[in-house]
Protein backbone atom coordinates (compact mmCIF):
# COMPACT_ATOMS: atom_id res chain seq x y z
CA UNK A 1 35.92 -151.08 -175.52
CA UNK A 2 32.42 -151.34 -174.09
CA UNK A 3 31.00 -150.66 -170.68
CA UNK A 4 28.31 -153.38 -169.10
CA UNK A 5 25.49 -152.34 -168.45
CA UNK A 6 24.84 -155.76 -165.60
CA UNK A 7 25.32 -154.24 -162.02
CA UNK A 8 26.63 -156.78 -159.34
CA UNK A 9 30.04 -158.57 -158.32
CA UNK A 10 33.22 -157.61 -161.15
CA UNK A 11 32.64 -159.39 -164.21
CA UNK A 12 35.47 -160.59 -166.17
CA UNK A 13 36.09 -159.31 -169.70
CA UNK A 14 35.88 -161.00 -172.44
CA UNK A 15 38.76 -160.59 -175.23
CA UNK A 16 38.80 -160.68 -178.90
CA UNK A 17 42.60 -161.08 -179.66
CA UNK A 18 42.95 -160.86 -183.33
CA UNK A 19 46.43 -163.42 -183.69
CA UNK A 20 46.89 -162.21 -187.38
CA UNK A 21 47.52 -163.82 -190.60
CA UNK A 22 49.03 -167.16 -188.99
CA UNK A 23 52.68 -166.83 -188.50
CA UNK A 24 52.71 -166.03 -184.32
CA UNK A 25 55.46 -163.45 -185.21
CA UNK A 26 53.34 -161.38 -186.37
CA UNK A 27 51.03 -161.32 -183.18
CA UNK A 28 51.05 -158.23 -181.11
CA UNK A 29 52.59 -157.35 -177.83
CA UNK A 30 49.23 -156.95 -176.19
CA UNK A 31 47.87 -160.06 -177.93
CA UNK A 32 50.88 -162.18 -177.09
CA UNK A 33 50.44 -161.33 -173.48
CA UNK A 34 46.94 -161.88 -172.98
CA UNK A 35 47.22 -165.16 -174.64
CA UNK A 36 50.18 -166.29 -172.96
CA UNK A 37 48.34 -165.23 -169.70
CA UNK A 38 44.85 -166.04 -170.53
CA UNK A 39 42.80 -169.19 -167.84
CA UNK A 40 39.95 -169.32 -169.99
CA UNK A 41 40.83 -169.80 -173.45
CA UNK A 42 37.65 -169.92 -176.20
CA UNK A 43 38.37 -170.66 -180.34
CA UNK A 44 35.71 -171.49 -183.25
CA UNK A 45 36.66 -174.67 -185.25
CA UNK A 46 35.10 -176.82 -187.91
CA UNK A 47 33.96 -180.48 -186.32
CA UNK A 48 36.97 -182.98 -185.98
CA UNK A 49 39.85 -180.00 -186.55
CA UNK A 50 41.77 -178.68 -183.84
CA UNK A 51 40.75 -175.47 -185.58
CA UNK A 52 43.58 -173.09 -187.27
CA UNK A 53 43.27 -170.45 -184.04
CA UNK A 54 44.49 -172.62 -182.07
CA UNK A 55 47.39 -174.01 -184.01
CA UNK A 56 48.80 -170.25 -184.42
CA UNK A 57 48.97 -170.58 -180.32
CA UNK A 58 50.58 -173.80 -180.00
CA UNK A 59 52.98 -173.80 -177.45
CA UNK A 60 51.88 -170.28 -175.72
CA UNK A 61 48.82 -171.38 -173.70
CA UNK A 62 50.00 -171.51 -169.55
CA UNK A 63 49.67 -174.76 -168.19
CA UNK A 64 46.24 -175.64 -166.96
CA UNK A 65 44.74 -173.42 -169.72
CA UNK A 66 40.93 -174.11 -169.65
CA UNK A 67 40.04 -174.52 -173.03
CA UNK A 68 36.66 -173.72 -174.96
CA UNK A 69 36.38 -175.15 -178.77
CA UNK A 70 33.14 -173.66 -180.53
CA UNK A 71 32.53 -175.97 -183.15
CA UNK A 72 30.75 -174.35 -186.27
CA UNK A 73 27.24 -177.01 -186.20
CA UNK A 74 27.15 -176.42 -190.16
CA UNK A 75 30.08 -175.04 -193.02
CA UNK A 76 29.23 -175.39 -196.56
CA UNK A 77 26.68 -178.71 -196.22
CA UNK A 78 23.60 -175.84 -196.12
CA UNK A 79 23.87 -172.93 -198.55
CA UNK A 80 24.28 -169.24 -196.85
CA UNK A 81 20.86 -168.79 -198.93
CA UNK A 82 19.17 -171.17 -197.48
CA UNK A 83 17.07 -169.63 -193.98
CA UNK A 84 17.86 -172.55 -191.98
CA UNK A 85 21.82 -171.66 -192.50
CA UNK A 86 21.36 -168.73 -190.77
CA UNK A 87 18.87 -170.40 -187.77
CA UNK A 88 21.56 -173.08 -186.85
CA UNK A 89 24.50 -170.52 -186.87
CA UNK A 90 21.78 -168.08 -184.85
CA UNK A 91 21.44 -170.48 -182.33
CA UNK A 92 25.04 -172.08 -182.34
CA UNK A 93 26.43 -168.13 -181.48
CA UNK A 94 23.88 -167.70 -178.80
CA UNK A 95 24.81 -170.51 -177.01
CA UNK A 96 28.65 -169.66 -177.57
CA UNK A 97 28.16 -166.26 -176.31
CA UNK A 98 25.82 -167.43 -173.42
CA UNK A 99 29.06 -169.98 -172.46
CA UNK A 100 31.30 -166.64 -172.23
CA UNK A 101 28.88 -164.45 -170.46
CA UNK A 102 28.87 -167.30 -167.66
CA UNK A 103 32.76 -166.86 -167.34
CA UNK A 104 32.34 -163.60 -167.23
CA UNK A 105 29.56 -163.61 -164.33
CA UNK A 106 32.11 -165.52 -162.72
CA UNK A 107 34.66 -163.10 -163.07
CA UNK A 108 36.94 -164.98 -164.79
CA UNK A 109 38.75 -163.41 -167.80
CA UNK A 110 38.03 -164.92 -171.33
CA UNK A 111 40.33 -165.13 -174.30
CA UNK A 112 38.73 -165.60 -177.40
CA UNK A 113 41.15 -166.42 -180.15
CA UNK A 114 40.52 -164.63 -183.52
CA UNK A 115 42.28 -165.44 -186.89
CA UNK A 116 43.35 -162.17 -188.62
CA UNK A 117 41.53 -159.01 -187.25
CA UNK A 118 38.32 -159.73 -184.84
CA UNK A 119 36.45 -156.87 -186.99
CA UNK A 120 37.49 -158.17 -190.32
CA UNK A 121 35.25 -160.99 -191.71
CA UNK A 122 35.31 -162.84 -188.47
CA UNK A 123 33.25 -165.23 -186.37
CA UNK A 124 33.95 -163.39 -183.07
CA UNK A 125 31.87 -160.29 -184.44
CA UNK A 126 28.62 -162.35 -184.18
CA UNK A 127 29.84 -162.91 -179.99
CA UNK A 128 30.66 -159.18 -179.83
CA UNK A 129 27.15 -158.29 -181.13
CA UNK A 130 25.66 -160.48 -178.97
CA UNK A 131 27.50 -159.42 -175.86
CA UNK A 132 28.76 -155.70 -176.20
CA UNK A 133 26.23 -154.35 -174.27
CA UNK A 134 25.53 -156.81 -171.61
CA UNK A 135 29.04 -157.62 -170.28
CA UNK A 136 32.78 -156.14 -170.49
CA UNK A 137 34.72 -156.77 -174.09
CA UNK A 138 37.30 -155.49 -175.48
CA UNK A 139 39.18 -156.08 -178.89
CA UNK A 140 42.63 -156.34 -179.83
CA UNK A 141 42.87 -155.65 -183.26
CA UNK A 142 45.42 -157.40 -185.63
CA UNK A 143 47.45 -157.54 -189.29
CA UNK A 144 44.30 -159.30 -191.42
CA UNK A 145 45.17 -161.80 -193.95
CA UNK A 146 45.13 -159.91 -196.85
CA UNK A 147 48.02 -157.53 -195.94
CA UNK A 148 50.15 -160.60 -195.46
CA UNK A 149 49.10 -161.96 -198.97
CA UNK A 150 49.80 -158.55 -200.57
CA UNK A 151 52.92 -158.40 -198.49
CA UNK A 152 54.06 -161.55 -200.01
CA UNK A 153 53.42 -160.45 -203.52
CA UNK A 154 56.57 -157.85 -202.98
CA UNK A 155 54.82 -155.41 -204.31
CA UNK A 156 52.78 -152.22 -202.81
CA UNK A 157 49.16 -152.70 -203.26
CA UNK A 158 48.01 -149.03 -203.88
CA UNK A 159 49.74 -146.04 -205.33
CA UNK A 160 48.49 -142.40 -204.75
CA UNK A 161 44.43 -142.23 -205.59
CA UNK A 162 44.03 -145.64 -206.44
CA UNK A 163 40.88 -147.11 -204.94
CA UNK A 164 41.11 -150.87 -203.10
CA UNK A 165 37.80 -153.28 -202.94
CA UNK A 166 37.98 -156.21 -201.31
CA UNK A 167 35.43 -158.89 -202.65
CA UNK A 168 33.83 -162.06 -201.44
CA UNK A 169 34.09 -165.00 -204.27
CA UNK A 170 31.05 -165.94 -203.10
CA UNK A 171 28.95 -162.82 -204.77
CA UNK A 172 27.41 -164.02 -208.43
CA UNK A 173 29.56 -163.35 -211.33
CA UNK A 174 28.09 -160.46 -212.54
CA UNK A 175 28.32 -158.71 -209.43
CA UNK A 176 31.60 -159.45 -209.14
CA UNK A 177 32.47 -158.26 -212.42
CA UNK A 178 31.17 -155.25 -212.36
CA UNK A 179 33.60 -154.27 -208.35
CA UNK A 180 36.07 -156.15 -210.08
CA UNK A 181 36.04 -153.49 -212.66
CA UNK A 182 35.36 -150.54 -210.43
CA UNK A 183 38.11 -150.69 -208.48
CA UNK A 184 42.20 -149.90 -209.31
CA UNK A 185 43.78 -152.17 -206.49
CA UNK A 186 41.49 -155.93 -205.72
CA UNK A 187 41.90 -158.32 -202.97
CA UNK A 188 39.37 -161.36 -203.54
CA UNK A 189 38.84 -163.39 -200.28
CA UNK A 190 37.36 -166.65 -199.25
CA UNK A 191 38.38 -168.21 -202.69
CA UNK A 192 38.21 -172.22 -202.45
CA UNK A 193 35.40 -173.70 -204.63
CA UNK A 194 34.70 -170.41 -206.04
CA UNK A 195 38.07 -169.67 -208.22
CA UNK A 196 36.07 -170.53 -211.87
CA UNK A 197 33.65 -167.50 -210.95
CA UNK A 198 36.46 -165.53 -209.75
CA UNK A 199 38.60 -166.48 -212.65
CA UNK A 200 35.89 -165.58 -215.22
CA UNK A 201 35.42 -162.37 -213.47
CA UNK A 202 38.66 -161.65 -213.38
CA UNK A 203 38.75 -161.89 -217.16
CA UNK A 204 35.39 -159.87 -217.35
CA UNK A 205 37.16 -156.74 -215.47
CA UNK A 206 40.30 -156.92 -217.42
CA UNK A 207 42.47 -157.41 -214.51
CA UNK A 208 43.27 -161.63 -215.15
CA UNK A 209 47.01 -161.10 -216.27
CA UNK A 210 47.79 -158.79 -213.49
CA UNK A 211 46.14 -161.18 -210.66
CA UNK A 212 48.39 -163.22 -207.83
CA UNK A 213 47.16 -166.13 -206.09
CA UNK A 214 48.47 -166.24 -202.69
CA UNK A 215 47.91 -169.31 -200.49
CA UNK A 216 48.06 -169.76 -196.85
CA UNK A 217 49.67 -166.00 -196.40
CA UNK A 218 52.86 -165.83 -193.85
CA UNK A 219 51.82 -169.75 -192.70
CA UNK A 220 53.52 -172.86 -193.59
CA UNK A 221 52.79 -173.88 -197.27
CA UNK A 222 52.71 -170.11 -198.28
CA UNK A 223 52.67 -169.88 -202.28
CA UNK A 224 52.59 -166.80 -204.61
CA UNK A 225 52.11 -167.21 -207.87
CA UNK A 226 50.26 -165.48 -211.37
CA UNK A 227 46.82 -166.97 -211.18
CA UNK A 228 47.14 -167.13 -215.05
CA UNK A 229 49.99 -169.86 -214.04
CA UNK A 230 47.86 -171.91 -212.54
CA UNK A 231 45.09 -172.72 -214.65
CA UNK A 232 43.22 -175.54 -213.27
CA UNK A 233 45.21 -175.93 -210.17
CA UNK A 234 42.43 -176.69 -206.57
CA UNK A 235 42.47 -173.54 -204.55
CA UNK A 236 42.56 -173.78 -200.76
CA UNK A 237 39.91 -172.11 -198.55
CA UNK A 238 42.70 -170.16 -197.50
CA UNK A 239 43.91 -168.58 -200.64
CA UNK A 240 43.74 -164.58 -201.56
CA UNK A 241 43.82 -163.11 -204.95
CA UNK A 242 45.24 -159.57 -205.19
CA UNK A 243 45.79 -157.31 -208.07
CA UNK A 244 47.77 -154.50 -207.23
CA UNK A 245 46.61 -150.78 -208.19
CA UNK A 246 49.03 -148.85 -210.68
CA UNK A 247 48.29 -145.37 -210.06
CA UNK A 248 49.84 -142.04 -209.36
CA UNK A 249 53.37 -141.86 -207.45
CA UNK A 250 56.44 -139.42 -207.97
């Protein structure tokens, strides 16, 4: 996808193979191959997990596989506000990407494991950013998350001119109101402590009743059900809320 601009001995490349939603079935040809193939293996996880990457690839990894866990130095304990959140995670991707740019001097080929699409929402875009221009990447795209959940749903998502927005609980209430409302077809993402805004958002747009919670899309434990259904119910990380659009078809 990029070209290096380093001159000297081959580099390897490094790869951002999107895996998709979490069921490996749903992995692509090129993705399955690189990852079944890959020596250098590199995933993010949270301190103490073996990090949800890596369990979609259980199994696949050749033998002698050397592995590279990139454990996230902060999560929710500092605020996304906050100027030091983004400091620690500055320096914590800088040293990541530093790690893969080594491999790469080497000429060995790097795998980095992405959950969903590498483009969409992920932690590999901060590597990319950081290493696009400097050394060989390339990026295997993937099904994200949220066509899974909608998938699940059994319904189509968006008819004829409706518009889709895809929110972040995480905006204030009144912001999220107000694309709530803007939009014929929603999908509301990283969910977890967040589902009382979302909810009261939700209700704010008009669009409560027709809302679907969807938990841990195409993986083990997958739920769908009518958010209104589940009043007071905790709400994985890993959940999706999507209303479908109703517009124009034949």
């Amino acid at each position: 996808m990029t070209e290096t601009a380093k001159q000297g001995p081959k580099q390897g490349t490094i790869h951002g193979v999107g895996l998709g939603p979490g069921d490996p079935d749903l992995m692509s040809v090129r993705a399955d191959r690189l990852v079944r193939n890959a020596r250098h293996v590199a995933y993010f996880r949270k301190a103490g997990r073996s990090g949800r990457a890596r369990g979609i690839v259980e199994g696949m990894l050749a033998p002698g596989a050397v592995e590279f866990p990139m454990e996230y130095p902060v999560t929710t304990e500092i605020h996304f506000s906050d100027p030091r959140y983004n400091e620690i995670l500055s320096e914590f991707y800088a040293a990541a990407a530093a790690h893969l740019a080594a491999l790469s001097d080497a000429g060995e080929d790097v795998v980095v494991l992405c959950e969903g699409d590498p483009f969409f929402y992920g932690s590999f875009m901060h590597l990319y950013e950081r290493l696009k221009d400097i050394r060989p990447v390339q990026v295997v795209p993937a099904i994200t998350g949220m066509s899974a959940a909608w998938t699940a749903t059994g319904a189509p998502v968006t008819w004829g001119d409706d518009m889709l927005s895809v929110c972040m609980a995480t905006l204030p209430e009144d912001e999220l109101a107000e694309r709530l409302g803007a939009a014929e077809a929603v999908v509301v993402m990283k969910i977890g402590r967040n589902i009382d805004r979302v909810r009261n958002a939700l209700k704010r747009a008009g669009k409560y009743e027709r809302a679907w919670l969807v938990e841990y899309a195409s993986m083990e434990g997958q739920t769908v059900q009518r958010l209104s259904e589940v009043e007071g119910k905790p709400t994985p990380y890993f959940s999706i809320i999507v209303v479908h659009g109703e517009g124009r078809r034949p």
